[in-house]
Protein backbone atom coordinates (compact mmCIF):
# COMPACT_ATOMS: atom_id res chain seq x y z
CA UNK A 1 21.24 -4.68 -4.91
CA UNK A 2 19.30 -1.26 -5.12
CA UNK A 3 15.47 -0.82 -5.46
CA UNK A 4 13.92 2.03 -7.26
CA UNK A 5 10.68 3.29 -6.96
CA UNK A 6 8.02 4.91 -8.99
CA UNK A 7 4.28 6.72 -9.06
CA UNK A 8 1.98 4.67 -9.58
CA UNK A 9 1.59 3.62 -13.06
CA UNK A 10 -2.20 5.06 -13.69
CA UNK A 11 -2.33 5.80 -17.46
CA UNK A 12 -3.41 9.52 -18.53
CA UNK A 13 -7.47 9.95 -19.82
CA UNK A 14 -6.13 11.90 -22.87
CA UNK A 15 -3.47 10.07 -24.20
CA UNK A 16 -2.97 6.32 -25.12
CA UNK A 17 -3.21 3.85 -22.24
CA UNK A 18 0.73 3.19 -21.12
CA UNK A 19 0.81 0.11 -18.89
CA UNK A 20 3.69 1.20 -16.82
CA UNK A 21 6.08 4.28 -17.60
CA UNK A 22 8.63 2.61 -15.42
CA UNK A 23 8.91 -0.41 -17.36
CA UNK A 24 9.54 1.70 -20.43
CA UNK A 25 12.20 3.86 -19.21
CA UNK A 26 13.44 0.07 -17.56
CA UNK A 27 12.93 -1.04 -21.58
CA UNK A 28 15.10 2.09 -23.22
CA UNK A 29 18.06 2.01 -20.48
CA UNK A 30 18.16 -1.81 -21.35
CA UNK A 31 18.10 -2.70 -16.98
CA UNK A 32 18.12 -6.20 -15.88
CA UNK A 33 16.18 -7.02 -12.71
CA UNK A 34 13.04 -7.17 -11.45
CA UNK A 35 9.99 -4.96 -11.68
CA UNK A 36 7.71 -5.94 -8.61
CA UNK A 37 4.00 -4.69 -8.82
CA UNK A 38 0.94 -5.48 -7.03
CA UNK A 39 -0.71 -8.00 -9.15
CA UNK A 40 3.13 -9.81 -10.43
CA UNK A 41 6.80 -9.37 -11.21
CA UNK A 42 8.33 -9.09 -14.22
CA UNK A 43 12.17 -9.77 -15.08
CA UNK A 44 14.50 -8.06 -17.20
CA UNK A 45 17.44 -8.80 -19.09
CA UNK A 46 19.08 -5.58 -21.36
CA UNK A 47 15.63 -4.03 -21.29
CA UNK A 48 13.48 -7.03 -22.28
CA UNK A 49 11.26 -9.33 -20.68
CA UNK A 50 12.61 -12.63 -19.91
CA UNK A 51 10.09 -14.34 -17.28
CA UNK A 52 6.94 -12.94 -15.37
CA UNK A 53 4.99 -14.60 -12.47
CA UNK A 54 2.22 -13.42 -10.95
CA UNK A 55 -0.23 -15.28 -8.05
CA UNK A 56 -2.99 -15.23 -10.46
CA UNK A 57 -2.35 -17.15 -12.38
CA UNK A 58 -0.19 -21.12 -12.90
CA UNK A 59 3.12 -20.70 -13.40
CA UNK A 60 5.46 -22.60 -16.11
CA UNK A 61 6.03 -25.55 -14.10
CA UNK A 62 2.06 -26.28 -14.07
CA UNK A 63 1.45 -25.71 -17.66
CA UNK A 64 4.60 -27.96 -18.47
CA UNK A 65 3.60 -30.90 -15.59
CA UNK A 66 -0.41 -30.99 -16.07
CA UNK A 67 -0.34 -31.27 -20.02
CA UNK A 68 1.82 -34.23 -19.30
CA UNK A 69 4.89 -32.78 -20.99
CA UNK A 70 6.67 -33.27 -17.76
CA UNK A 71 6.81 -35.46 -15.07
CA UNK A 72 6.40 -33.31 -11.30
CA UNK A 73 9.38 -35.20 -10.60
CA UNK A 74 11.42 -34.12 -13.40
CA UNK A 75 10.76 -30.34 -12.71
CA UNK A 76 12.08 -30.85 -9.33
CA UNK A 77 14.93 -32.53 -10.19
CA UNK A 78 15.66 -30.00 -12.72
CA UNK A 79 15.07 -26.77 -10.09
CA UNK A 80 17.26 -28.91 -7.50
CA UNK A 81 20.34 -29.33 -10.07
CA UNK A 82 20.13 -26.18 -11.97
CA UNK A 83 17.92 -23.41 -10.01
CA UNK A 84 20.82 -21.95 -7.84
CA UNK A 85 22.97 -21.39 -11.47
CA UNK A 86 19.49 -20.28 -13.23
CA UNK A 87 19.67 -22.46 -15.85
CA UNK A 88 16.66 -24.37 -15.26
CA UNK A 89 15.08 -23.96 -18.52
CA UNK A 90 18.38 -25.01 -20.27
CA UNK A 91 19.16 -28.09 -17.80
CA UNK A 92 15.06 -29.67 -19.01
CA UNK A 93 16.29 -29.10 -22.72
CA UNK A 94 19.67 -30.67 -22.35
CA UNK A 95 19.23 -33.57 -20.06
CA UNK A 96 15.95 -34.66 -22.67
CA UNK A 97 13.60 -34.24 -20.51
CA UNK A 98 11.43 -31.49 -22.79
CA UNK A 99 11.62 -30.29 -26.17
CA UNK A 100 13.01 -27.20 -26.78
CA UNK A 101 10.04 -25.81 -29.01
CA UNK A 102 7.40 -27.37 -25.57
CA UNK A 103 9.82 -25.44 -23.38
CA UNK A 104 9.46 -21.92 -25.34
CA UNK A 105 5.64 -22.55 -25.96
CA UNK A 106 5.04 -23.07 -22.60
CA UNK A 107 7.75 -20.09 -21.19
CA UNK A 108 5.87 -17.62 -23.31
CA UNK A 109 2.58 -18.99 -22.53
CA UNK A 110 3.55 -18.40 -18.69
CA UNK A 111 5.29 -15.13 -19.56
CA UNK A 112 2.04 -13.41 -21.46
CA UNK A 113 -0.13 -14.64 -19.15
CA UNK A 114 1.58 -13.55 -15.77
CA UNK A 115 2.42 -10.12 -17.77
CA UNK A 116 -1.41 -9.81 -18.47
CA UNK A 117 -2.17 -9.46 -14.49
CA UNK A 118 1.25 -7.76 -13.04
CA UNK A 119 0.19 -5.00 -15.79
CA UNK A 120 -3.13 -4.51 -14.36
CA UNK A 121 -3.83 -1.00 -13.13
CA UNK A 122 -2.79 -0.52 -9.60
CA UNK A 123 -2.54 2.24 -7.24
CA UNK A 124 0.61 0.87 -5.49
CA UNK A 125 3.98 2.07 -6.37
CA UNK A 126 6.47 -0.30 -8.80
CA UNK A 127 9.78 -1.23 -7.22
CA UNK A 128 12.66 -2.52 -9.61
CA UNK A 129 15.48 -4.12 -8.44
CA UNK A 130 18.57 -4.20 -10.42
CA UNK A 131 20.63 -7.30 -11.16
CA UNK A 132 17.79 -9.96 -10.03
CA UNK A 133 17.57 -13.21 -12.06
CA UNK A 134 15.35 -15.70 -12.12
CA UNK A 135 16.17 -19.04 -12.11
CA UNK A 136 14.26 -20.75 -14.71
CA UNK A 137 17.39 -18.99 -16.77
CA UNK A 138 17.28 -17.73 -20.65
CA UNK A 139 14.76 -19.38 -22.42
CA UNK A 140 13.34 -16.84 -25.08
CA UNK A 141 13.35 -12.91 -24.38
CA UNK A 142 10.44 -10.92 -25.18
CA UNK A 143 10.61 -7.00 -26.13
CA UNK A 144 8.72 -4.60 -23.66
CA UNK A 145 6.56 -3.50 -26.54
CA UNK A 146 5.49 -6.86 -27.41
CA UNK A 147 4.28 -7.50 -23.87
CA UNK A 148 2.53 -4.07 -23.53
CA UNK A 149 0.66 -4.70 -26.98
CA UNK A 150 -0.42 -8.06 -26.37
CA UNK A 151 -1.92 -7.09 -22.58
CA UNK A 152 -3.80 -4.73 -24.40
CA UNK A 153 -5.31 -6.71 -26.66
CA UNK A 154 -6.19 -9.42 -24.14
CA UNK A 155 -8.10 -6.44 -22.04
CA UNK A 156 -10.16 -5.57 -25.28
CA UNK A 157 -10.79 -9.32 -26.31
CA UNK A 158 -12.26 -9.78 -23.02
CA UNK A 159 -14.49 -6.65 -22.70
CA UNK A 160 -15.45 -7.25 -26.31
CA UNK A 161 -16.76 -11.11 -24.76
CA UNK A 162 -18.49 -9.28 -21.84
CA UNK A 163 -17.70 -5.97 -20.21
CA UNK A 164 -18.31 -7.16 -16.88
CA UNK A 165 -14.48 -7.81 -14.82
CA UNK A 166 -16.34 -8.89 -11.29
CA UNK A 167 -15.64 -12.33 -12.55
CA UNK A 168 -12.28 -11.95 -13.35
CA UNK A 169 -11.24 -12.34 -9.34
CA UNK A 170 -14.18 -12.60 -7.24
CA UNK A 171 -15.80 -16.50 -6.09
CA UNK A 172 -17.52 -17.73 -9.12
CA UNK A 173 -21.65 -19.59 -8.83
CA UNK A 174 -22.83 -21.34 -11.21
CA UNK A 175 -26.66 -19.89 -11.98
CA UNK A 176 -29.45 -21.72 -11.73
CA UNK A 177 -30.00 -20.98 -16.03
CA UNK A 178 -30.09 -23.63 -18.33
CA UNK A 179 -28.03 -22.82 -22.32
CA UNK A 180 -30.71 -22.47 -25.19
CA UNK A 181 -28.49 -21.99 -27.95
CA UNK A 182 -26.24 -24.38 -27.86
CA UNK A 183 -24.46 -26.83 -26.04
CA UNK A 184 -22.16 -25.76 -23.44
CA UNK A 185 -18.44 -27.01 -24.53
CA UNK A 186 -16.63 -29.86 -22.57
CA UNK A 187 -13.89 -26.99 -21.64
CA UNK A 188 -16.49 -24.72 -20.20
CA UNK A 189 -18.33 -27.43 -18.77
CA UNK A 190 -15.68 -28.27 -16.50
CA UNK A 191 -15.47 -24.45 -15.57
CA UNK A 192 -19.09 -24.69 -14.64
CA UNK A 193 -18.79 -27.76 -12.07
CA UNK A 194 -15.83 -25.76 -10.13
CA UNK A 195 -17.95 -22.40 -9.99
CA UNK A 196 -18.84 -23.99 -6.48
CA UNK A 197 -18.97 -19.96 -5.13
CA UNK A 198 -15.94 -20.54 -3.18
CA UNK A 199 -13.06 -20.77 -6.44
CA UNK A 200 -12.07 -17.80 -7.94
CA UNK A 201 -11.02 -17.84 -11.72
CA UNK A 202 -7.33 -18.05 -10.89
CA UNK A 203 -8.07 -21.28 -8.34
CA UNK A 204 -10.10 -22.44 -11.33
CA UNK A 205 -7.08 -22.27 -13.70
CA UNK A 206 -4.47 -23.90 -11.24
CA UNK A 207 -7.09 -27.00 -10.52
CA UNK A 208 -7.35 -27.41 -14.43
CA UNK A 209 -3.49 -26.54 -14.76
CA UNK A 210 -4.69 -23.95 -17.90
CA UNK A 211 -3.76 -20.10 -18.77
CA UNK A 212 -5.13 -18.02 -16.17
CA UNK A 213 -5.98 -15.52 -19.32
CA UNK A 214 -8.08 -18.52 -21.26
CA UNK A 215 -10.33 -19.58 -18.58
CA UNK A 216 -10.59 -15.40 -18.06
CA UNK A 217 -12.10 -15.79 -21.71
CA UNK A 218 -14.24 -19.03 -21.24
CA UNK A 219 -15.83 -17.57 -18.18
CA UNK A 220 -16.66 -14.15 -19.40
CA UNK A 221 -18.61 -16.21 -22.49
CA UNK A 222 -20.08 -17.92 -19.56
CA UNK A 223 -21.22 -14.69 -17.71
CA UNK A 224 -22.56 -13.20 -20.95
CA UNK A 225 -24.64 -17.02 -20.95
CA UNK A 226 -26.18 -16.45 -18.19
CA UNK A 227 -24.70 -19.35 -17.03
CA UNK A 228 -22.03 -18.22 -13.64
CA UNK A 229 -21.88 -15.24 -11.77
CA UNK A 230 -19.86 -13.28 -9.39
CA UNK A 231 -20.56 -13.81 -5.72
CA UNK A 232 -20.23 -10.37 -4.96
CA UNK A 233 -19.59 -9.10 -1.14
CA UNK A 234 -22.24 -8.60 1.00
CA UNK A 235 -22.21 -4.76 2.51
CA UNK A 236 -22.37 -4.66 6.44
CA UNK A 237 -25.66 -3.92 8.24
CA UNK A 238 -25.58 0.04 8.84
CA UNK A 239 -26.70 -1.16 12.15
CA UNK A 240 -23.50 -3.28 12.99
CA UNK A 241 -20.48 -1.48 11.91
CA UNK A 242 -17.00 -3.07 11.30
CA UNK A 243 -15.56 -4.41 14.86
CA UNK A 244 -19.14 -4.15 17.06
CA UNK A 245 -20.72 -6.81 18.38
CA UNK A 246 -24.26 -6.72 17.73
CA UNK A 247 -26.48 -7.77 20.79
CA UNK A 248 -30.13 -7.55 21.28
CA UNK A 249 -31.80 -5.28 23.12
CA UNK A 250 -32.09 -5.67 26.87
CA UNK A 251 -35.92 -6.39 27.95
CA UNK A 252 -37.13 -5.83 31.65
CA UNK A 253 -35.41 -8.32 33.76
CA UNK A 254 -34.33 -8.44 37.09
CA UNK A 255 -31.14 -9.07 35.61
CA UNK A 256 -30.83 -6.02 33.53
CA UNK A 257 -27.97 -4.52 35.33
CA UNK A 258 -25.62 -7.23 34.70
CA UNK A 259 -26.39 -7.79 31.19
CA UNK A 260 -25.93 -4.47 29.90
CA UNK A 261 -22.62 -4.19 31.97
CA UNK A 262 -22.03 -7.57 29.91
CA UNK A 263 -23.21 -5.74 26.24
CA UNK A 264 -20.60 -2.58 27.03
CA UNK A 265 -18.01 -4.84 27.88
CA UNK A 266 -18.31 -6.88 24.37
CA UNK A 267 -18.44 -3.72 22.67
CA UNK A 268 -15.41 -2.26 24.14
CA UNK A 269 -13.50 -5.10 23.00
């Protein structure tokens, strides 16, 4: 199979944002395959979008097994029987195992949200590669321009919440603050006792098995509380650059020979 690639897809300051040229000249030559970017991948089928996954956020086989609408073990059957003729979505549907309407809620649920972070801007150069198919198989295709205006809006809902992004993939505290207003929701509660400093938003949302994008949302409303924070990273001392070990300075010792031959040694390493 051949791989194209692109310039990165870094939308022009006088014109309207486009989320990636390459996926619209993908879109009007109607390609199937595979557009790999930094954040995700999105897959094609005659020029629209017909899955998207991206590390940031659960995929559909989370969102379909923690609301209960399938059993892990189902899903695995299912990828087992049907994933090397991608026709996993078709095989749950058929065999009873979900409804056809939870299937298609939950593909486009996965496909929005994946699309939402794969479309993030990037510096690094889009590959596509031409005749790829997933193997969840056809489940409901999506046009490019649908996907690009719904990103869009998701980016503007959330800035609208709180213009802030450090939350959106650093570790996440929970402050020491207290609500005043009003009682913090049961959702966002639970987002508040896994804001440990060590879970980002996307561990957050595959621990709670929700959208990546909606616990984006409920933890920007959080930020704008008061309530959790970014653990941001600490700069390095200017006196201990990158790589150098940091040692004391050497007093008067009869030893002082050996332990400086000891500090340039460490240093050197």
């Amino acid at each position: 199979m051949n791989a194209i690639a692109a310039d990165p897809d870094a939308p022009g300051t006088d014109r309207p944002p486009v989320l990636s040229p390459m996926l619209r000249r993908l879109a009007a030559e109607r390609a199937t395959g595979a557009l790999m970017r930094d954040r995700g991948t999105l897959y094609l089928a005659d020029g629209q979008v017909v899955h998207a996954e991206s590390p940031a956020t659960p995929g559909i086989d989370v969102l379909l097994t923690a609301g209960g609408t399938l059993r892990h073990e189902g899903w695995w059957d299912a990828v087992a029987q049907a994933g090397a003729h991608r026709r996993v979505g078709r095989y749950l549907v058929e065999g009873g195992h979900v409804p056809g309407g939870a299937l298609e809620l939950c593909h486009l649920g996965a496909l929005y949200d994946a699309a939402f972070f794969a479309l993030a801007p990037t510096g690094t150069p889009a590959r596509f590669r031409y005749g790829v198919a997933h193997w969840i198989g056809p489940v409901r295709p999506v046009p490019v321009a649908a996907v690009e205006r719904e990103t869009l809006r998701r980016r503007e809902f959330l800035d609208r919440i709180w213009p802030d992004p450090a939350c959106d993939g650093a570790p996440l505290l929970r402050t020491s603050a207290h609500p005043s207003d009003a009682p913090v929701p049961a959702r966002q509660r639970r987002l508040l006792e896994l804001a440990d400093g060590v879970r980002t938003a996307s561990d957050i949302a595959r621990t709670l098995g929700r959208s990546a994008f909606h616990v984006l949302v409920d933890l920007r409303r959080l930020a704008a509380a008061g309530l959790v924070e970014a653990v941001r990273a600490q700069p390095l001392p200017a006196s201990s650059p990158a790589g150098r070990i940091a040692l004391p300075e050497v007093t008067a010792d009869p030893d002082i020979a050996l332990l400086r031959r000891l500090r340039d040694a460490l240093e050197a390493l």
